[in-house]
C-alpha atoms as a PDB file:
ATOM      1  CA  UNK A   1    -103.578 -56.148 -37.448  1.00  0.00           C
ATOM      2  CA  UNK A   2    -106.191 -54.233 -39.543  1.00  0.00           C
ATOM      3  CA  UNK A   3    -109.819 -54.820 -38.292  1.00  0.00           C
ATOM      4  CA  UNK A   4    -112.034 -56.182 -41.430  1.00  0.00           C
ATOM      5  CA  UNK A   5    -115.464 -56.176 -41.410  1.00  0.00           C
ATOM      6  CA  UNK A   6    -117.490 -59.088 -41.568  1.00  0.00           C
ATOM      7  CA  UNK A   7    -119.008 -58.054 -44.970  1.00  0.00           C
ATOM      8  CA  UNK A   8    -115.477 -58.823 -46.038  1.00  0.00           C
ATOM      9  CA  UNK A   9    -114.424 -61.739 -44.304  1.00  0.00           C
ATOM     10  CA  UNK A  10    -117.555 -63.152 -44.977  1.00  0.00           C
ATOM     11  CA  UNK A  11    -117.471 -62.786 -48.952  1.00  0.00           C
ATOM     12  CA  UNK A  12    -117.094 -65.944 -50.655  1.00  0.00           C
ATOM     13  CA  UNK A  13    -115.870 -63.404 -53.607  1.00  0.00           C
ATOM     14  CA  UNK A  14    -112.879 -62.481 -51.646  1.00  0.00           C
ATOM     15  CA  UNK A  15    -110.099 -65.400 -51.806  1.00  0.00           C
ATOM     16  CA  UNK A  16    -108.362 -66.089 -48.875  1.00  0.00           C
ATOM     17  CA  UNK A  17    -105.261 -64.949 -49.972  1.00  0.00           C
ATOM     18  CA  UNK A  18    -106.373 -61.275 -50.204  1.00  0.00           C
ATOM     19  CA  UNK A  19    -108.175 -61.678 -46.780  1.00  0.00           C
ATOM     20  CA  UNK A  20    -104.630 -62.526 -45.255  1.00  0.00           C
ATOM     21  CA  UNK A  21    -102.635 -59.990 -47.257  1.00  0.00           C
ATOM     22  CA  UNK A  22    -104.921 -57.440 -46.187  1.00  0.00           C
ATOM     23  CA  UNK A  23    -104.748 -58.576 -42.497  1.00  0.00           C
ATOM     24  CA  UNK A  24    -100.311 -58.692 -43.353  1.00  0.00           C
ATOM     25  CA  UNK A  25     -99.807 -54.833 -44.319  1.00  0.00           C
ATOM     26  CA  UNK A  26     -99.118 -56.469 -48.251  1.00  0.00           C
ATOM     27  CA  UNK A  27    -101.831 -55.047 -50.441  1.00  0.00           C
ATOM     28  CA  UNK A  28    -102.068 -51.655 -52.131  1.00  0.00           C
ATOM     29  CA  UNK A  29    -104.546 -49.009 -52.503  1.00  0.00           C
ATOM     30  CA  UNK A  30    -104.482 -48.449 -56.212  1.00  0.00           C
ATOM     31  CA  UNK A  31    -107.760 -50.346 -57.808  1.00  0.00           C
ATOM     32  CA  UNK A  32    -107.312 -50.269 -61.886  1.00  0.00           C
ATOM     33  CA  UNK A  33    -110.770 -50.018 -63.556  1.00  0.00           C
ATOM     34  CA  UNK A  34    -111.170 -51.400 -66.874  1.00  0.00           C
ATOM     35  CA  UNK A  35    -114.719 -51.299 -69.333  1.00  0.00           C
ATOM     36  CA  UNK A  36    -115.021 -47.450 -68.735  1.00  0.00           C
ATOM     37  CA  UNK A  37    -117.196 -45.098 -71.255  1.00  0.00           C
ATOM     38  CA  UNK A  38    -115.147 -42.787 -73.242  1.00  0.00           C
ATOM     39  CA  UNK A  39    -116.937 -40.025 -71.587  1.00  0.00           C
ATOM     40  CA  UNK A  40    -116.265 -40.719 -68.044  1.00  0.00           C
ATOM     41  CA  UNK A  41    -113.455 -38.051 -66.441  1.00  0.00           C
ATOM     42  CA  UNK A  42    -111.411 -38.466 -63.575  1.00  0.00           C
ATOM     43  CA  UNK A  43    -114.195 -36.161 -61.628  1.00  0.00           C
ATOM     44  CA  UNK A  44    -116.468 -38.799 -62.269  1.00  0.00           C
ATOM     45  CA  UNK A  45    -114.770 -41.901 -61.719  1.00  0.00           C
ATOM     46  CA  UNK A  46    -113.620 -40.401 -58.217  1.00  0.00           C
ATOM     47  CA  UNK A  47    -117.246 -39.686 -57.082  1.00  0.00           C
ATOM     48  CA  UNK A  48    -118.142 -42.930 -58.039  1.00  0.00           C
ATOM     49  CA  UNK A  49    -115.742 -44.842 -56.185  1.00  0.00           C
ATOM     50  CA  UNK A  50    -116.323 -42.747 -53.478  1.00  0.00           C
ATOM     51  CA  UNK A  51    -119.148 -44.812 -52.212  1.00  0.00           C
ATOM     52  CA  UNK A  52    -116.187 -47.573 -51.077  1.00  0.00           C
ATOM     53  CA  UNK A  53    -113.682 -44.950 -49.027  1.00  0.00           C
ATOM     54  CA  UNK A  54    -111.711 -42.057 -49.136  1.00  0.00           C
ATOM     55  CA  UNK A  55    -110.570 -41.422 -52.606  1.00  0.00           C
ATOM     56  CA  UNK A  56    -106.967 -39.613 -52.544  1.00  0.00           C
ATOM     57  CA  UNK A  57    -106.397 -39.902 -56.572  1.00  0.00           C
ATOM     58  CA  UNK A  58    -108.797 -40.624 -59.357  1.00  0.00           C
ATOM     59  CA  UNK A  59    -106.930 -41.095 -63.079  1.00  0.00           C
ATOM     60  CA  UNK A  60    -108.141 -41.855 -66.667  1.00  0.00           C
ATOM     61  CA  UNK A  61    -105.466 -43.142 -68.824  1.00  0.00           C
ATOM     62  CA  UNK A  62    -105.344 -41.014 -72.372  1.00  0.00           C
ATOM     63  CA  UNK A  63    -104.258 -41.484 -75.517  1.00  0.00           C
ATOM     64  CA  UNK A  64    -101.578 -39.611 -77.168  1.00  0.00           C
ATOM     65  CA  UNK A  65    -104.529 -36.916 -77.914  1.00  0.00           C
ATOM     66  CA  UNK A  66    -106.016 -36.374 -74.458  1.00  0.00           C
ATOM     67  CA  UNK A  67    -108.472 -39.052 -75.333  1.00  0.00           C
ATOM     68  CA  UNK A  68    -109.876 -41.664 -72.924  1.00  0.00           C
ATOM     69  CA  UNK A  69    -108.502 -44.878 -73.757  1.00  0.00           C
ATOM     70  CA  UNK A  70    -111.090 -46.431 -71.086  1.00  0.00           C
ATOM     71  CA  UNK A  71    -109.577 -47.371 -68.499  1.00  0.00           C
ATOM     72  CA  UNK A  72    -108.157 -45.837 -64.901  1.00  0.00           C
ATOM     73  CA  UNK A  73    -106.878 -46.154 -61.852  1.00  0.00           C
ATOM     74  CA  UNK A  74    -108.330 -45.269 -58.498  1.00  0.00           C
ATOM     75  CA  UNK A  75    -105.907 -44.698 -55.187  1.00  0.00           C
ATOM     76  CA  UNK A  76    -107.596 -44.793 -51.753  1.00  0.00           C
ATOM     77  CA  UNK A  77    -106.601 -43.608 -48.585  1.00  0.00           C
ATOM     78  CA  UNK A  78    -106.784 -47.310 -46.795  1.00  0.00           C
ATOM     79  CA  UNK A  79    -106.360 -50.936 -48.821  1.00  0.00           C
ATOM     80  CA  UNK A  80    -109.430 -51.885 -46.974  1.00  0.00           C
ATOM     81  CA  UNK A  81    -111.371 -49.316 -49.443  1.00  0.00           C
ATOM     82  CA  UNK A  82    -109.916 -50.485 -52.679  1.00  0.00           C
ATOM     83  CA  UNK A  83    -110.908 -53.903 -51.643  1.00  0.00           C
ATOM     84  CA  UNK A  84    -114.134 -52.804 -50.787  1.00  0.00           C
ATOM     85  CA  UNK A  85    -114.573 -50.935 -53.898  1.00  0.00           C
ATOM     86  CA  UNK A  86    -114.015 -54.273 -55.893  1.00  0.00           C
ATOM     87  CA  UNK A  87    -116.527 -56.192 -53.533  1.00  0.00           C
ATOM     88  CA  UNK A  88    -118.718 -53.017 -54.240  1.00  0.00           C
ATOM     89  CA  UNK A  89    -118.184 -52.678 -57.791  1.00  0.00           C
ATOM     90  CA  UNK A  90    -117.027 -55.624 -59.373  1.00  0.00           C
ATOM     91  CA  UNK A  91    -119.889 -55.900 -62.446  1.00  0.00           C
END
């Protein structure tokens, strides 16, 4: 069983549902980020969500041109960190 913090357990934010597939093993690492300025790169977007855990991959989705279409995904090392990013990051 994975040992969650209180600031987690604790969130009213957090359904219940996520608390116990957290606590199962069942939820990923991956944390897809919407809302994103055109100009933001991968670089960026990693450092950012640094601030929540161990960032292992940091992605911007392009266009057919190399151009940011605005969103991404983040991968973390532990689930724990992507849902701590969201708790973190959500606005």
């Amino acid at each position: 069983m994975i040992n969650i913090p209180p600031s987690i357990l604790n969130n009213p934010n957090i359904p219940n549902e996520i608390i116990h597939a957290l606590q199962a093993g069942r939820l990923g690492s991956t944390v897809f980020v919407a809302n994103l300025d055109y100009k933001v790169g991968w670089k960026k977007l990693k450092e950012v969500f640094s601030m929540a855990g161990v960032v292992v991959r940091a992605d911007i989705l392009e266009d057919k041109d190399g151009k940011s279409r605005g969103i991404g995904t983040v991968t973390f090392e532990q689930a724990i960190e992507a849902v701590q990013a969201i708790c973190i990051l959500e606005e």
